[in-house]
C-alpha atoms as a PDB file:
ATOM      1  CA  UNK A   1     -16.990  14.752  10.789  1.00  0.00           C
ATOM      2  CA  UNK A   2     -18.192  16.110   7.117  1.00  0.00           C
ATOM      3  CA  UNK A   3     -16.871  13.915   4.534  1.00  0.00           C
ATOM      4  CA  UNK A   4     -18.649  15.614   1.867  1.00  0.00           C
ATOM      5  CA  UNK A   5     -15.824  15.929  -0.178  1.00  0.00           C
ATOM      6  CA  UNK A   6     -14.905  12.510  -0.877  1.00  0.00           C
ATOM      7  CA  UNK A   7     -19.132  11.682  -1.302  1.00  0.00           C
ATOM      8  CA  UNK A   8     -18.706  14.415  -3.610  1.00  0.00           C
ATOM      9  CA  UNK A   9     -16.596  11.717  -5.949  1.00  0.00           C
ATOM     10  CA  UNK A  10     -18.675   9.934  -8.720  1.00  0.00           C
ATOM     11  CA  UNK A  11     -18.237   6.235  -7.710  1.00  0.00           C
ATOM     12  CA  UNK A  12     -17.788   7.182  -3.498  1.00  0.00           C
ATOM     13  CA  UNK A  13     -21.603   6.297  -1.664  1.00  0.00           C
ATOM     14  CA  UNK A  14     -22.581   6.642   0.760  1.00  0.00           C
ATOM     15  CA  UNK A  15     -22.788   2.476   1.300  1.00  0.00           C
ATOM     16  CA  UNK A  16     -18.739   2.693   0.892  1.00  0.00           C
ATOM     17  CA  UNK A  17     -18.533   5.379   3.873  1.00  0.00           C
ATOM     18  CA  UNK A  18     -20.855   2.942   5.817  1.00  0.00           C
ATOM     19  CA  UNK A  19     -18.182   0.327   5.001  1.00  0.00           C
ATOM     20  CA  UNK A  20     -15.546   2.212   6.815  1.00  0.00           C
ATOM     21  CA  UNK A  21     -17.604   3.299   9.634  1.00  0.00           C
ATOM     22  CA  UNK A  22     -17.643  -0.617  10.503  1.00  0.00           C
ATOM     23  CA  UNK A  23     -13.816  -1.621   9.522  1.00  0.00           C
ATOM     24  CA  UNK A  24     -10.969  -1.745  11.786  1.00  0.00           C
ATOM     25  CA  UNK A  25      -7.883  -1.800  10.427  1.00  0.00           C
ATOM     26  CA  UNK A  26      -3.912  -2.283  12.470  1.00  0.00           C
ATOM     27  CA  UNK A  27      -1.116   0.162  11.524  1.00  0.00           C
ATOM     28  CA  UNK A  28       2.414  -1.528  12.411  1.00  0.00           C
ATOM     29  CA  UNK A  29       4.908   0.779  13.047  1.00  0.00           C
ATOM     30  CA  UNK A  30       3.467   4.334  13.726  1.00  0.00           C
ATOM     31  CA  UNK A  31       6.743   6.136  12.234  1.00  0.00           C
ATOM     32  CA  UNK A  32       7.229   8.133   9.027  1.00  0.00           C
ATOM     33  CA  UNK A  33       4.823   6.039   7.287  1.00  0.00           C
ATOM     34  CA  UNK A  34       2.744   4.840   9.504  1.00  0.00           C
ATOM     35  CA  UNK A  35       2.068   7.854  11.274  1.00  0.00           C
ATOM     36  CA  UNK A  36       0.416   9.830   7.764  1.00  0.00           C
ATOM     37  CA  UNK A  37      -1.777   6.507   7.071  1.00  0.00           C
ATOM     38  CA  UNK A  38      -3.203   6.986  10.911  1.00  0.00           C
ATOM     39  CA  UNK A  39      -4.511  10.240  10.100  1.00  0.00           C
ATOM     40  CA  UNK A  40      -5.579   9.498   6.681  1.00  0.00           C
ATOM     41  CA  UNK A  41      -7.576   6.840   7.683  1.00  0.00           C
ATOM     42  CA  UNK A  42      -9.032   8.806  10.349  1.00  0.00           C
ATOM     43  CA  UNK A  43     -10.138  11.479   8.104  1.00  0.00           C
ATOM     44  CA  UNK A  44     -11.716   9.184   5.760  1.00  0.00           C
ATOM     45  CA  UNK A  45     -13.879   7.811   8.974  1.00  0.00           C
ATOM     46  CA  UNK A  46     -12.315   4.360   8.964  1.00  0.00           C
ATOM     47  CA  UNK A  47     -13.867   3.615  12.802  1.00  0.00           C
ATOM     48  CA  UNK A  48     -11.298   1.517  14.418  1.00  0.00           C
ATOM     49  CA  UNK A  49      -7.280   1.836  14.425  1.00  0.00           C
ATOM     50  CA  UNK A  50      -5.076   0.008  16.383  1.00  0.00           C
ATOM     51  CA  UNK A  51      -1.722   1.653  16.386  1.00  0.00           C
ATOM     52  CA  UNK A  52       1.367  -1.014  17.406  1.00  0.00           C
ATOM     53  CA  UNK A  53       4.846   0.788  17.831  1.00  0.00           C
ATOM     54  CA  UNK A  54       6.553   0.410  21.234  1.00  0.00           C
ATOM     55  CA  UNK A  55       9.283   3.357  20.423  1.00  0.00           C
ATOM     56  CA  UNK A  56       9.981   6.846  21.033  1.00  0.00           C
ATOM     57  CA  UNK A  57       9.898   9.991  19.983  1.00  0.00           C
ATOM     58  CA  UNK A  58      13.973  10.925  19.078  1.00  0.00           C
ATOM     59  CA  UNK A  59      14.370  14.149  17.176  1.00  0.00           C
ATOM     60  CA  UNK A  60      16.553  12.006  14.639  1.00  0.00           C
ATOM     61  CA  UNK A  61      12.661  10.778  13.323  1.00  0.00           C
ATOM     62  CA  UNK A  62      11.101  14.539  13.234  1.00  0.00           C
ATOM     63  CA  UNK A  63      12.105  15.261   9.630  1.00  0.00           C
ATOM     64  CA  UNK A  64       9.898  12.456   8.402  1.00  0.00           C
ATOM     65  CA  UNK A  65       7.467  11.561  11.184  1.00  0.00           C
ATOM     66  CA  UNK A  66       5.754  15.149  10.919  1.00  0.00           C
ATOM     67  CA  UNK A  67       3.274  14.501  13.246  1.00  0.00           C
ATOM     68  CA  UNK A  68       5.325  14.535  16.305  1.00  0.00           C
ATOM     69  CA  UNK A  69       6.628  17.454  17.700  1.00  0.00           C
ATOM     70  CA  UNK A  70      10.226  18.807  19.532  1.00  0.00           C
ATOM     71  CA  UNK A  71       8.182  19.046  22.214  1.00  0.00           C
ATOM     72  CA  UNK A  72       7.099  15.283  22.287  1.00  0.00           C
ATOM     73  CA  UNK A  73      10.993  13.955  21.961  1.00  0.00           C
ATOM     74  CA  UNK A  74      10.925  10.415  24.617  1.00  0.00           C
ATOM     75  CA  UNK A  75       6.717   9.696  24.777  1.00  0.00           C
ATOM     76  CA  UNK A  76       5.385   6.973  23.188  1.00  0.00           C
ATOM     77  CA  UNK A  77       4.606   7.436  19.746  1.00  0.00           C
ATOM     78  CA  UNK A  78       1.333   5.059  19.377  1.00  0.00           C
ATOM     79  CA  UNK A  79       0.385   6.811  22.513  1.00  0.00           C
ATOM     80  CA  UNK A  80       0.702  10.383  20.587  1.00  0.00           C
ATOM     81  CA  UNK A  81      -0.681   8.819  17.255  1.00  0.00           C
ATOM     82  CA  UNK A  82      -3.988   8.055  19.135  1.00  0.00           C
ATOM     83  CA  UNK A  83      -4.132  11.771  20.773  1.00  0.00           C
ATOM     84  CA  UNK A  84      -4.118  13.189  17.499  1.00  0.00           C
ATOM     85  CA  UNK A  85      -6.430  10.782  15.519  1.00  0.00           C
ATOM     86  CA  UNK A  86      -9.092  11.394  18.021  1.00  0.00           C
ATOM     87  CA  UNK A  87      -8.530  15.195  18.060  1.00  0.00           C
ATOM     88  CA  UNK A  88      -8.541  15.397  14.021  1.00  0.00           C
ATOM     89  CA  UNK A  89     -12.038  13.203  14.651  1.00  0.00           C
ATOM     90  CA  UNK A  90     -13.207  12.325  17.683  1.00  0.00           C
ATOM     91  CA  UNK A  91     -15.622   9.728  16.154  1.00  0.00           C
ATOM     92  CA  UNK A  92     -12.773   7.468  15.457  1.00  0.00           C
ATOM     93  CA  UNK A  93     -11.573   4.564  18.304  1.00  0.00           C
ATOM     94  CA  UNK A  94      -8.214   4.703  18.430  1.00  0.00           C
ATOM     95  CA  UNK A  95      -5.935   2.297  20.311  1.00  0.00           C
ATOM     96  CA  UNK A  96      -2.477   2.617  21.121  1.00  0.00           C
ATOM     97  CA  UNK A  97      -0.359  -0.716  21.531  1.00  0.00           C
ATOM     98  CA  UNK A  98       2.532  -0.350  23.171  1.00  0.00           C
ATOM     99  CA  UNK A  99       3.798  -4.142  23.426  1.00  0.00           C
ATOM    100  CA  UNK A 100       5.994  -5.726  20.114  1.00  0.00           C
ATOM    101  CA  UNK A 101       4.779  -8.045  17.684  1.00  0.00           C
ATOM    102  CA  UNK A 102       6.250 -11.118  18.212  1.00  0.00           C
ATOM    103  CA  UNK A 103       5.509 -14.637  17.180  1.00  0.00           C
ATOM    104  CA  UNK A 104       3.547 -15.574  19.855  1.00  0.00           C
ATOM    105  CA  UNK A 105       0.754 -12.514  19.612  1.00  0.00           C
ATOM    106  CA  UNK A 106       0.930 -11.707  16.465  1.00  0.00           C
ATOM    107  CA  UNK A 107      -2.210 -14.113  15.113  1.00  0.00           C
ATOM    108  CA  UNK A 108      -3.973 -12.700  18.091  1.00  0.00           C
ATOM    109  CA  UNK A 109      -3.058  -9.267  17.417  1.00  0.00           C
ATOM    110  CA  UNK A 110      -4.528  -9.895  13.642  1.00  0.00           C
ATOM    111  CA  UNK A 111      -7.968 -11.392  13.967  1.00  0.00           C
ATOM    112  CA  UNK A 112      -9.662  -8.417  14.669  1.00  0.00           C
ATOM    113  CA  UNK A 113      -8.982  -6.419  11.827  1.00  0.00           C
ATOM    114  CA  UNK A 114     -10.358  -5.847   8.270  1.00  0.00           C
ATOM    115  CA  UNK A 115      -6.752  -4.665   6.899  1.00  0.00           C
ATOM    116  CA  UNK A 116      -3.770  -5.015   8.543  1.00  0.00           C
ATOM    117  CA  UNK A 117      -0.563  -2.505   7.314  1.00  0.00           C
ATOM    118  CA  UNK A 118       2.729  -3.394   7.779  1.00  0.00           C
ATOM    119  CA  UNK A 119       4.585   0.571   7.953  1.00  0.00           C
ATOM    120  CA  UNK A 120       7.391  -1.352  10.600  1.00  0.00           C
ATOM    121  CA  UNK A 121      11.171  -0.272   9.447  1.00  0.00           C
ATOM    122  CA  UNK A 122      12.008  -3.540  10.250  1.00  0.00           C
ATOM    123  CA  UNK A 123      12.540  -6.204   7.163  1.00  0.00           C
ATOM    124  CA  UNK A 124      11.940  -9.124   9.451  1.00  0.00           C
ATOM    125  CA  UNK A 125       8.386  -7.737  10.776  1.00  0.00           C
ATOM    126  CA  UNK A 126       7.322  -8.010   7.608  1.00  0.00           C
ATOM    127  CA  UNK A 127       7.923 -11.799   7.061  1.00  0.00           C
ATOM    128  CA  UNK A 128       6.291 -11.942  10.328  1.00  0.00           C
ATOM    129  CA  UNK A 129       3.359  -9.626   9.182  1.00  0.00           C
ATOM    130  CA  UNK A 130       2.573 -12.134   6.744  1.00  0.00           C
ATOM    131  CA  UNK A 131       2.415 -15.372   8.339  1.00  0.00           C
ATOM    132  CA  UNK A 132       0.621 -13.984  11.018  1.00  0.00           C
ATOM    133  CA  UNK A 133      -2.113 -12.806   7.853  1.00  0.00           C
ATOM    134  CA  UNK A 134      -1.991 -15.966   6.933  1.00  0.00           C
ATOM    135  CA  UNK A 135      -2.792 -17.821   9.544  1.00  0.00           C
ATOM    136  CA  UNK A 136      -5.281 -15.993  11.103  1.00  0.00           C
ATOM    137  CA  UNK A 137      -7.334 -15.114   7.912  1.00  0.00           C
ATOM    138  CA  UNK A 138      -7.282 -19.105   7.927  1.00  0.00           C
ATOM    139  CA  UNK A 139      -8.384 -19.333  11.461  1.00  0.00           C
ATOM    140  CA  UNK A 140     -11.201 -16.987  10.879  1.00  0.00           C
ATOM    141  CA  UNK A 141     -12.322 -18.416   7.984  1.00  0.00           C
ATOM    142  CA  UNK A 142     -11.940 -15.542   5.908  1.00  0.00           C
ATOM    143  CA  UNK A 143      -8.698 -13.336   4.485  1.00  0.00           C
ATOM    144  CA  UNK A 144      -6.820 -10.735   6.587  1.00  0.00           C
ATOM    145  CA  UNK A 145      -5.293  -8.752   3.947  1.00  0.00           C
ATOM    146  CA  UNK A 146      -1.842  -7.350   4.214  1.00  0.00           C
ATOM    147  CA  UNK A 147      -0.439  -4.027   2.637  1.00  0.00           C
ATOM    148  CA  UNK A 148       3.534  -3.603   3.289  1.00  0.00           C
ATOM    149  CA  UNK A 149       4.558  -0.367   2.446  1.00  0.00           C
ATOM    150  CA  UNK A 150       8.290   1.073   2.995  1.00  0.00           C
ATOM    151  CA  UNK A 151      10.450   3.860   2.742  1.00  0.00           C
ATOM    152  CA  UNK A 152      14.083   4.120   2.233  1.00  0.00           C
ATOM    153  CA  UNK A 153      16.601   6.099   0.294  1.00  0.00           C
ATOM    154  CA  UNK A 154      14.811   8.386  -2.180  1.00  0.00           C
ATOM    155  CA  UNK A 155      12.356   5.612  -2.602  1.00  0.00           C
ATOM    156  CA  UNK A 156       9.026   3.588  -1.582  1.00  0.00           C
ATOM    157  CA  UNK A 157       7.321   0.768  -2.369  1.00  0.00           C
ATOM    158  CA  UNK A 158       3.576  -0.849  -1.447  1.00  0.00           C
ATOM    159  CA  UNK A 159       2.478  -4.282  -2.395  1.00  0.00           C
ATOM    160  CA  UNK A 160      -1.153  -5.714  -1.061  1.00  0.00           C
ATOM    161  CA  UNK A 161      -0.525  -9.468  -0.133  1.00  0.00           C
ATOM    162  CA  UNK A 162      -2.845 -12.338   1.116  1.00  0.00           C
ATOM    163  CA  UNK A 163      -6.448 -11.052  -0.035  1.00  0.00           C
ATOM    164  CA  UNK A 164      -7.815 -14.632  -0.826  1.00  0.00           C
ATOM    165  CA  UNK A 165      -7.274 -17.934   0.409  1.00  0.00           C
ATOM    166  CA  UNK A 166      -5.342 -18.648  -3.333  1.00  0.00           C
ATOM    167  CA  UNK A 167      -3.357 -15.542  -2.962  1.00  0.00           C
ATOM    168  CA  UNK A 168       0.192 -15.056  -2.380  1.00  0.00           C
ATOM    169  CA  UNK A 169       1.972 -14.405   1.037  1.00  0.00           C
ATOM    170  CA  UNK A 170       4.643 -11.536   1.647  1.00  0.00           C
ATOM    171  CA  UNK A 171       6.926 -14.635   1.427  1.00  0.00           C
ATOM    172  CA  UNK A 172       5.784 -16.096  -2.296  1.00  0.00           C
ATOM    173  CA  UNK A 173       7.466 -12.758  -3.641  1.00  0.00           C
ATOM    174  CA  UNK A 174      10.385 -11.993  -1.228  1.00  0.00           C
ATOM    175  CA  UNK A 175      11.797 -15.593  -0.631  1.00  0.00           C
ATOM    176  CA  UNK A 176      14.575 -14.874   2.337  1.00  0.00           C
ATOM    177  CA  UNK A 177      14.929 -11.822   3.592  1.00  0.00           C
ATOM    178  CA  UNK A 178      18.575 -10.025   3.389  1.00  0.00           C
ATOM    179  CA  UNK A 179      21.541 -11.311   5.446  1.00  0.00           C
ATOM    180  CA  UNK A 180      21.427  -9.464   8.829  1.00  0.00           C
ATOM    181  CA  UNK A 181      23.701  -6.351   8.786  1.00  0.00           C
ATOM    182  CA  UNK A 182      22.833  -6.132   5.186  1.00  0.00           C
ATOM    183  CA  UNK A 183      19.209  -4.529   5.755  1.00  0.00           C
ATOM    184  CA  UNK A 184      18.616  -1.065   4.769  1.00  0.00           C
ATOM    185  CA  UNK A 185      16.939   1.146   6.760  1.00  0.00           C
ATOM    186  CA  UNK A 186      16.796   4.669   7.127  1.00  0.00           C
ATOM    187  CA  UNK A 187      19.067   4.045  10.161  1.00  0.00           C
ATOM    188  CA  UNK A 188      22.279   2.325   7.521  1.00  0.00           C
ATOM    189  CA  UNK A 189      20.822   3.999   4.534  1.00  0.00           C
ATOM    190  CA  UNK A 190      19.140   7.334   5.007  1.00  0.00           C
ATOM    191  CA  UNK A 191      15.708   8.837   3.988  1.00  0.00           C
ATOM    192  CA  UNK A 192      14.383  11.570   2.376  1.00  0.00           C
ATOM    193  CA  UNK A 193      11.339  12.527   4.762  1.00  0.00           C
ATOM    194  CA  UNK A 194       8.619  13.693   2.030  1.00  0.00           C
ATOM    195  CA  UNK A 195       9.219   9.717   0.560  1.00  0.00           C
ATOM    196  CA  UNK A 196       7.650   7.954   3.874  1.00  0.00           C
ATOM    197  CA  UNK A 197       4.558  10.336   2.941  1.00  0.00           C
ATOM    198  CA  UNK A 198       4.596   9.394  -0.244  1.00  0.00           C
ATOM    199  CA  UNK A 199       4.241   5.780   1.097  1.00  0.00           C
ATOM    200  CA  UNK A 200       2.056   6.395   3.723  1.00  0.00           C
ATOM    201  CA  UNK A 201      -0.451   8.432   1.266  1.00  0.00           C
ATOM    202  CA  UNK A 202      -0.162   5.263  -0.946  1.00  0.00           C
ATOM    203  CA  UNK A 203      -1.232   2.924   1.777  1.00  0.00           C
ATOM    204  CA  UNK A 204      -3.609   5.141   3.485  1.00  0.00           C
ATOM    205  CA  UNK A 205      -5.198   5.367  -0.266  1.00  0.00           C
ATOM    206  CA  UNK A 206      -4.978   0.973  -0.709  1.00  0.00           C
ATOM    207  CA  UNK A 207      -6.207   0.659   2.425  1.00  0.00           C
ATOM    208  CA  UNK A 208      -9.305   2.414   1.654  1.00  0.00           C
ATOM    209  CA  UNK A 209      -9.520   0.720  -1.226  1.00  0.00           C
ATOM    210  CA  UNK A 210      -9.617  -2.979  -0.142  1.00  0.00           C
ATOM    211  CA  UNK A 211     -12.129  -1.753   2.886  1.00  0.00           C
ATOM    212  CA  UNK A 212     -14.879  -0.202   0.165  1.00  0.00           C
ATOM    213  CA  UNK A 213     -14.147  -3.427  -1.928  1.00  0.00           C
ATOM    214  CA  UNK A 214     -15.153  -1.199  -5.625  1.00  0.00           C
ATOM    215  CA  UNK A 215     -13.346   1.744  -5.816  1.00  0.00           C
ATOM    216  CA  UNK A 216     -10.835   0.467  -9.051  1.00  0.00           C
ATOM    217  CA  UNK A 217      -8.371  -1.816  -9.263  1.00  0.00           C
ATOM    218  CA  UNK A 218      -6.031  -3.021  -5.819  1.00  0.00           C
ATOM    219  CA  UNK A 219      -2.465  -4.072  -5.820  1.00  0.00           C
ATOM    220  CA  UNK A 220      -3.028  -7.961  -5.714  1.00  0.00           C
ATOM    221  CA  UNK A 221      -0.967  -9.077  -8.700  1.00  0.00           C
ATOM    222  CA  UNK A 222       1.117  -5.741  -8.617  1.00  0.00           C
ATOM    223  CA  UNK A 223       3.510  -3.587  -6.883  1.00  0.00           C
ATOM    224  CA  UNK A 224       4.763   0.183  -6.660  1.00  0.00           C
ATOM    225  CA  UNK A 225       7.959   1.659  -6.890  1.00  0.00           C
ATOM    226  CA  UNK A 226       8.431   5.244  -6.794  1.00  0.00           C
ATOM    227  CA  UNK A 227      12.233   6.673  -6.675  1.00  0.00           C
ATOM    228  CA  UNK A 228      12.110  10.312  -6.238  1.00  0.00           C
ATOM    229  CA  UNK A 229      15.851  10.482  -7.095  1.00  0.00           C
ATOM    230  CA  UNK A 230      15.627   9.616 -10.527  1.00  0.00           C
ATOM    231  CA  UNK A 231      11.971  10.677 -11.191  1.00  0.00           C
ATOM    232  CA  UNK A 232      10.716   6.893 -12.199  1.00  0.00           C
ATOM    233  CA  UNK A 233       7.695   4.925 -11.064  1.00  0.00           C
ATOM    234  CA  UNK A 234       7.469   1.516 -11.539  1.00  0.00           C
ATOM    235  CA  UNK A 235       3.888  -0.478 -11.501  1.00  0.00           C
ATOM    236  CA  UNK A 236       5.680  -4.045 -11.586  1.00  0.00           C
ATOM    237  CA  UNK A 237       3.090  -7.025 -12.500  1.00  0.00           C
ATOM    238  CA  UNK A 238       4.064 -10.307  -9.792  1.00  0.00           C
ATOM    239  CA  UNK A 239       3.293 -13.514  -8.980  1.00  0.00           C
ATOM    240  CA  UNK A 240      -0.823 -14.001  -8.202  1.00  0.00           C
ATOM    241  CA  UNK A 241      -0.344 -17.455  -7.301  1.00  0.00           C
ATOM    242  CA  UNK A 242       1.093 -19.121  -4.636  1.00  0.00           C
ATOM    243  CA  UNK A 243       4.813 -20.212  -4.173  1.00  0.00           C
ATOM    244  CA  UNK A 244       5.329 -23.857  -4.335  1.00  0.00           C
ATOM    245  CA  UNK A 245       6.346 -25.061   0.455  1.00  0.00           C
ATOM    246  CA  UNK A 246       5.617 -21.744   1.296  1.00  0.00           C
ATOM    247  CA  UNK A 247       3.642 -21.026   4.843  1.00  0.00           C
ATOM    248  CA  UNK A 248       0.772 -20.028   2.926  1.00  0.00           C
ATOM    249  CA  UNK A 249       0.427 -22.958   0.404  1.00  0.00           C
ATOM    250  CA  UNK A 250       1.445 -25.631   3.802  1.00  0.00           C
ATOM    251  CA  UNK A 251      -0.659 -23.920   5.969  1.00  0.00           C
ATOM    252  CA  UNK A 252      -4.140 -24.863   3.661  1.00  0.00           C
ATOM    253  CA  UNK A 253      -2.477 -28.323   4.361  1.00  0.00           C
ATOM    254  CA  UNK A 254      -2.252 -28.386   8.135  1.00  0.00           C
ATOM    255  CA  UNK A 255       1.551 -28.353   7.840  1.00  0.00           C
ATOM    256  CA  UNK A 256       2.457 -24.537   9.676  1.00  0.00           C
ATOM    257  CA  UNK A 257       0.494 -23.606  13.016  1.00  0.00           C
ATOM    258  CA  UNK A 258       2.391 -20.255  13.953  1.00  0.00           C
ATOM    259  CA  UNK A 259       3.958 -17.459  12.572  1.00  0.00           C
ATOM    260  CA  UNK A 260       8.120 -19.381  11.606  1.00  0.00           C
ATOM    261  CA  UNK A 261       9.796 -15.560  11.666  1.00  0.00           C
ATOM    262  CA  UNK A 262      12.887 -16.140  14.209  1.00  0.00           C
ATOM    263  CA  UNK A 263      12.807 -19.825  14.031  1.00  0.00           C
ATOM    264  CA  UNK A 264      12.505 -20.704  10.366  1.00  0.00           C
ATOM    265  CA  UNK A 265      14.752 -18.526   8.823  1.00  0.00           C
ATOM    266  CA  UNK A 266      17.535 -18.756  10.991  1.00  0.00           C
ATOM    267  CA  UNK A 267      17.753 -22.847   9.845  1.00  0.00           C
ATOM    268  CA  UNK A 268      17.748 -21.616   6.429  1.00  0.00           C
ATOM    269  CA  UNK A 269      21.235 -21.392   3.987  1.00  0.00           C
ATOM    270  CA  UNK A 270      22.412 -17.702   4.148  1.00  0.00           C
ATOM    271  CA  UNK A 271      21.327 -14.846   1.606  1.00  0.00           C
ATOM    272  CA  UNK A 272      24.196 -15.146  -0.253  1.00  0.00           C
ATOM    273  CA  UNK A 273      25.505 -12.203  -2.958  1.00  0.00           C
ATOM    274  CA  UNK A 274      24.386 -14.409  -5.636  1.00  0.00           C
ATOM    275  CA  UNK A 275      20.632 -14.762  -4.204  1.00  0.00           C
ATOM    276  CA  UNK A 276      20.984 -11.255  -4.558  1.00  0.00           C
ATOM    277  CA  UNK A 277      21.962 -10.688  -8.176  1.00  0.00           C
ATOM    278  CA  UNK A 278      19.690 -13.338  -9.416  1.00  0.00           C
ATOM    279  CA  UNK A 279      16.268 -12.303  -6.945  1.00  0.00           C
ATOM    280  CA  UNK A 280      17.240  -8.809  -8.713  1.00  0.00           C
ATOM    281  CA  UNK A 281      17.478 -10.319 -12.318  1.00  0.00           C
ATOM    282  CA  UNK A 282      14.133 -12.373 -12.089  1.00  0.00           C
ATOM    283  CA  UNK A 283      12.475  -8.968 -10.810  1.00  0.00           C
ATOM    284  CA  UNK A 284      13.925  -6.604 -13.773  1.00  0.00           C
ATOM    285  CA  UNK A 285      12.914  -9.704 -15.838  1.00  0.00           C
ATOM    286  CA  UNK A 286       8.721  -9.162 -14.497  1.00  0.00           C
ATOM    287  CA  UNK A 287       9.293  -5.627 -14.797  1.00  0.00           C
END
């Protein structure tokens, strides 16, 4: 694979290519925004990619996930994914995983990787995303960073989460997640299809990013809001410390073993309209 082009850039070595020749990094959720980070990442010679999704093709996903085909409607999409990183370059490892993340795996599934991105369409993966960060960057003894990136509507957003012991989880900045049936997705809500590749190019770009270690500033203390609707982007400063009993702060304690999604938050009081208006006041407030 020639990757002149990017050695071509004034701060890109050739010591930052030999960085992602060694770094293995696990895409969650190969759809609309997963699937464009795959091949991104591939391009840029990033040697190892898991690729966890467990669905289908359905034609319903073709306008956005522009990697698949008609042709491909019903086969496995991480199965697919991996086909076509290896044929776009064949120096890459790619691994399909076909099994869902669950509480129970997902530390395991974690440890292995540099960078872990959370593309799922699924709010609740990503609470799970991050205590499974957590914990195993604690377990190994050294981070496991986490970039969530999502599309819905006519927008997307990326935020980088847990890339130091001291930084904030997924959870710090998103305290409960929405009341189920109130999620939106681009099942409830819609999509436009170019905005998951707007999110996907952001995370492929992050990802690369937090693998060379020098290549500008990351998304730690930050995140990115693009609505294509209205025209506006939105580079939001947040927290860069830790939230007071969250799994990341008790965890450093000894408190929190295993990943709480599906048994933690269903003990917890209900997202209620006014945790709504006043998680949405405190963010135009940072903003």
């Amino acid at each position: 694979m020639d990757y002149s082009r990017q050695l071509t850039l004034h701060d890109f070595t050739e010591d930052h290519q030999k960085k992602l020749a060694s770094s293995s990094v696990l895409i969650v959720g190969c759809g609309g925004v997963g699937c464009l980070i795959a091949l991104y990442l591939a391009g840029a010679g990033v040697k190892n990619l898991s690729l966890l999704d467990m669905d289908v093709v359905s034609e319903s996903n073709l306008h956005r996930q522009i990697v698949y085909t008609i042709a491909e409607k019903g086969q496995k999409k991480a199965t697919l994914l991996a086909e076509k990183v290896k044929a776009l370059n064949p120096s890459v490892n790619a691994t399909a995983i076909l099994t869902p993340i669950f509480s129970d795996n997902a530390v395991d599934l974690f440890l292995p990787h540099d960078v872990v991105i959370d593309a799922s369409d699924n709010v609740y993966t990503r609470y799970l995303c991050s205590d499974a960060a957590v914990i195993a960057g604690h377990k190994r003894g050294r981070p496991v960073p986490l970039i969530s990136a999502a599309s819905v509507g006519y927008a997307m957003s990326i935020e980088s989460v847990c890339l130091s012991s001291s930084q904030p989880c997924y959870r710090c900045r998103h305290s409960r997640p929405p009341r189920r049936g109130r999620e939106r997705t681009a099942t409830t809500t819609g999509v436009l299809g170019p905005v998951s590749g707007i999110a996907g190019t952001c995370a492929a770009c992050e990802c690369i990013k937090l693998l060379c270690g020098d290549l500008g500033g990351d998304l730690r203390e930050k995140r990115l809001t693009i609505d294509v609707h209205s025209w506006t982007c939105i580079m939001a400063k947040v927290s860069g410390t830790q939230k007071a009993g969250c799994i990341c702060e008790k965890m450093w304690s000894g408190e929190v073993d295993e990943p709480v999604e599906e048994v933690g938050y269903r003990n917890q009081p209900p997202f209620t309209d006014k945790d709504e208006k006043q998680e949405k006041d405190e963010t135009d407030e940072k903003e």
